[in-house]
C-alpha atoms as a PDB file:
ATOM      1  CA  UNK A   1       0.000   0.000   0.000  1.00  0.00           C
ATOM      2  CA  UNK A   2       2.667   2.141   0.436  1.00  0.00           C
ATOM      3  CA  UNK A   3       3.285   2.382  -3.357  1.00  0.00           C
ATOM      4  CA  UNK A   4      -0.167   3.969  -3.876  1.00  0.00           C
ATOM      5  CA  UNK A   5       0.049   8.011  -4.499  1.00  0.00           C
ATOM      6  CA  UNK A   6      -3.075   9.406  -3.199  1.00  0.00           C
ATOM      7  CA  UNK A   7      -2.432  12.464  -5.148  1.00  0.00           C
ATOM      8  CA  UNK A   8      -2.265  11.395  -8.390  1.00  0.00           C
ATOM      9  CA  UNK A   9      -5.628   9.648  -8.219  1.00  0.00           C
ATOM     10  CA  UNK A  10      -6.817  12.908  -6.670  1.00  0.00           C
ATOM     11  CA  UNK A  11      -5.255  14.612  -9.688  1.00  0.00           C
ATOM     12  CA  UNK A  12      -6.694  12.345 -12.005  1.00  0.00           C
ATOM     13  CA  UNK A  13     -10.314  12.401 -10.171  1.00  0.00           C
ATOM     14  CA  UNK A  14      -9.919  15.996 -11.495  1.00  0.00           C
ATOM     15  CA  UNK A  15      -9.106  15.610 -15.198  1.00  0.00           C
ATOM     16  CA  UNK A  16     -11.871  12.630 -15.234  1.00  0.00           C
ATOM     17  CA  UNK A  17     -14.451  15.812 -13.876  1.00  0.00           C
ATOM     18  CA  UNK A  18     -13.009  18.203 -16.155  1.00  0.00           C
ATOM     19  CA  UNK A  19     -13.388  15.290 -19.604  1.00  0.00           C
ATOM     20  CA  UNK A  20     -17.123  14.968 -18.073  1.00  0.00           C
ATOM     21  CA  UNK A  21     -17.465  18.790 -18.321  1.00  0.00           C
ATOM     22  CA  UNK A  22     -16.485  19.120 -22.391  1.00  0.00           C
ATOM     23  CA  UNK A  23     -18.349  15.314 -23.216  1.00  0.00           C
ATOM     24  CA  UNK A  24     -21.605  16.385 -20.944  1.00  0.00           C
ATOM     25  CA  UNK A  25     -22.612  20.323 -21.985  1.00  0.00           C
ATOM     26  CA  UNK A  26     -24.588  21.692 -19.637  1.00  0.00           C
ATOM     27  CA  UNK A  27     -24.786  24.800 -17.616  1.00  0.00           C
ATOM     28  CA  UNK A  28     -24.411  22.903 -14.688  1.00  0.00           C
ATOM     29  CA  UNK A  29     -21.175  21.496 -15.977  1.00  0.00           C
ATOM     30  CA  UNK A  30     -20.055  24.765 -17.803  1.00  0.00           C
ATOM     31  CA  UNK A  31     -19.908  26.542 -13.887  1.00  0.00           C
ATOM     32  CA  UNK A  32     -17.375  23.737 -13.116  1.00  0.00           C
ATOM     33  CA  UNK A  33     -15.443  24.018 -15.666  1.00  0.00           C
ATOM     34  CA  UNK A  34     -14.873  27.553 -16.353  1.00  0.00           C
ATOM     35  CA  UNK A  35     -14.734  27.964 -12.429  1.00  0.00           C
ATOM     36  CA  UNK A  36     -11.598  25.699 -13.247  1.00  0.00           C
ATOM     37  CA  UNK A  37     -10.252  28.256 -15.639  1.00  0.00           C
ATOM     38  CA  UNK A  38      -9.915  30.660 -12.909  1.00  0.00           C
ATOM     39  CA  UNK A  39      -6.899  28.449 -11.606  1.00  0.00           C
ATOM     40  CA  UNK A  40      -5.308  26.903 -14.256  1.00  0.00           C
ATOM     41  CA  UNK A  41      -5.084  27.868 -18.423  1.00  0.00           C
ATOM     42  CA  UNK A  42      -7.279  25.478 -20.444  1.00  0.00           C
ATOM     43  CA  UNK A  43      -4.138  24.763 -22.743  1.00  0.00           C
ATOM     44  CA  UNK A  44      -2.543  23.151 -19.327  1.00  0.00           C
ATOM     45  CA  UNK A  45      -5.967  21.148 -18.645  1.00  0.00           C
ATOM     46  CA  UNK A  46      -6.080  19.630 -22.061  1.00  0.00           C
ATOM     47  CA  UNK A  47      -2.161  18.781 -21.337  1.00  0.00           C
ATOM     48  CA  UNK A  48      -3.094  17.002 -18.298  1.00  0.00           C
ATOM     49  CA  UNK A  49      -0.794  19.273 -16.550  1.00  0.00           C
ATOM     50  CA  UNK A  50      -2.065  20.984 -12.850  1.00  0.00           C
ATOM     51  CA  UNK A  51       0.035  21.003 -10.362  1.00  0.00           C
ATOM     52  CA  UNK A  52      -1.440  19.579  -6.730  1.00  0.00           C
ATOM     53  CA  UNK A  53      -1.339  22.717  -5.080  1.00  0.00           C
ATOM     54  CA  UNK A  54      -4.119  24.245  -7.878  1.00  0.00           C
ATOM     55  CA  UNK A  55      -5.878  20.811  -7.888  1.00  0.00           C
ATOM     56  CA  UNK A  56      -6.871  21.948  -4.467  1.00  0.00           C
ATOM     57  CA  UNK A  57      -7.906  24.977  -5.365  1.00  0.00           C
ATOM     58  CA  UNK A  58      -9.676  23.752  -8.212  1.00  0.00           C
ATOM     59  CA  UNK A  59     -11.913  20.884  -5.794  1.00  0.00           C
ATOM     60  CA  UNK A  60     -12.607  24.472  -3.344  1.00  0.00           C
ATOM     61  CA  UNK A  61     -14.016  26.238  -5.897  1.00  0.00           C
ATOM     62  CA  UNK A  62     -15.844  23.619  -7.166  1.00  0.00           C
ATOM     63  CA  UNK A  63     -17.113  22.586  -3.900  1.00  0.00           C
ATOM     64  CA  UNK A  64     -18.444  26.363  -3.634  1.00  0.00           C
ATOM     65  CA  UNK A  65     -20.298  26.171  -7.082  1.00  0.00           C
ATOM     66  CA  UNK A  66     -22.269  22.871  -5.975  1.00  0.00           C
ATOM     67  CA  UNK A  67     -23.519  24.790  -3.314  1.00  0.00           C
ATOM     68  CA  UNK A  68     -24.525  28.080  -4.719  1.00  0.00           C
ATOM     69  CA  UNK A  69     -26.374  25.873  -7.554  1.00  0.00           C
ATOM     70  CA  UNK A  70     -27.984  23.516  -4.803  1.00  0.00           C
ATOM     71  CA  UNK A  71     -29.572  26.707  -3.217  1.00  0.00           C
ATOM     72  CA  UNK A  72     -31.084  26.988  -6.951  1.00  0.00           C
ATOM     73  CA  UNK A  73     -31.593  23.859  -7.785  1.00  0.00           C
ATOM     74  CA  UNK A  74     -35.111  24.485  -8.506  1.00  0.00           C
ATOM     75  CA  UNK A  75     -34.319  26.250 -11.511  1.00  0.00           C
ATOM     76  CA  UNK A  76     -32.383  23.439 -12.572  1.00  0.00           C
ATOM     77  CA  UNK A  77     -33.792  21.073 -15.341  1.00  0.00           C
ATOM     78  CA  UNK A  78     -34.088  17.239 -15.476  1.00  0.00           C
ATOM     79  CA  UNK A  79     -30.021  17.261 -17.193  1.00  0.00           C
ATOM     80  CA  UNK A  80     -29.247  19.741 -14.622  1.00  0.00           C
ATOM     81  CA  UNK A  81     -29.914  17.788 -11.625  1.00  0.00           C
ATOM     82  CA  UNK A  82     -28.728  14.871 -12.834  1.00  0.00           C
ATOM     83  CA  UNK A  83     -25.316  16.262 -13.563  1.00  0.00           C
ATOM     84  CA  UNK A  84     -25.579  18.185  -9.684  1.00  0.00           C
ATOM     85  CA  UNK A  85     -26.035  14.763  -8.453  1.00  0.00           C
ATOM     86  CA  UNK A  86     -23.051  13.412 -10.427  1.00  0.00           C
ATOM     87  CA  UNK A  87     -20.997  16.340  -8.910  1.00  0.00           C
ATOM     88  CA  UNK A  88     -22.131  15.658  -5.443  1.00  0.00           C
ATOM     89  CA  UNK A  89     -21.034  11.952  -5.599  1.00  0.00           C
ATOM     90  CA  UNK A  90     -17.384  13.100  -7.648  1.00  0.00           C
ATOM     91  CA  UNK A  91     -16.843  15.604  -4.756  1.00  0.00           C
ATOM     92  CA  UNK A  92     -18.036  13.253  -1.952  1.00  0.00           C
ATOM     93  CA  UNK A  93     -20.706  15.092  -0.596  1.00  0.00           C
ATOM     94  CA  UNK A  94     -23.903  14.350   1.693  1.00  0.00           C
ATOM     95  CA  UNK A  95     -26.528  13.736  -0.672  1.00  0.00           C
ATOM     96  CA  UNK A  96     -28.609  17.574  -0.914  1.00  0.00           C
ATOM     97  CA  UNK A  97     -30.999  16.655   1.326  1.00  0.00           C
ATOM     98  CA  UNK A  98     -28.712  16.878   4.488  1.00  0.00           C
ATOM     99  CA  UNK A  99     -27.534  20.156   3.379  1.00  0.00           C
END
């Protein structure tokens, strides 16, 4: 176990949720990812290329979006919950009703 680098699956967690973002359109997944941009130059996200200290940054900000769009979630459509519900589970949140 010893072998295992937590951070590079935490790095990788990120460019997984940033592929999601340009495959799944949505204005849900839009906020993530240009809430990325303010971080890190797309150029370096298409490179695969963040360093850890502005992965964390990155999983902050994005924890911040999920909860400014949970408080409007009601203005979300069908897509748009689903893909708040996929963010809650990639970020490891309690599910929006224990908010």
């Amino acid at each position: 176990m010893g072998s295992f680098n937590y951070s590079h699956s935490y790095i990788q967690k990120v460019f997984t949720a940033l592929e999601f973002c340009t495959n799944n359109r949505s204005r849900v997944n839009d906020i993530f990812y240009f809430s990325s941009l303010r971080h890190v130059d797309a150029p370096l996200i298409e490179a695969k290329v963040i360093p850890v200290e502005v992965v964390e940054k990155i999983i902050g900000t994005w924890i911040n979006c999920y909860r400014e769009l949970l408080e409007d979630k009601h203005l979300l459509n069908e897509s748009g919950l689903k893909h708040l519900a996929h963010w809650q589970e990639l970020l490891m949140l309690p599910p929006a009703g224990l908010h």
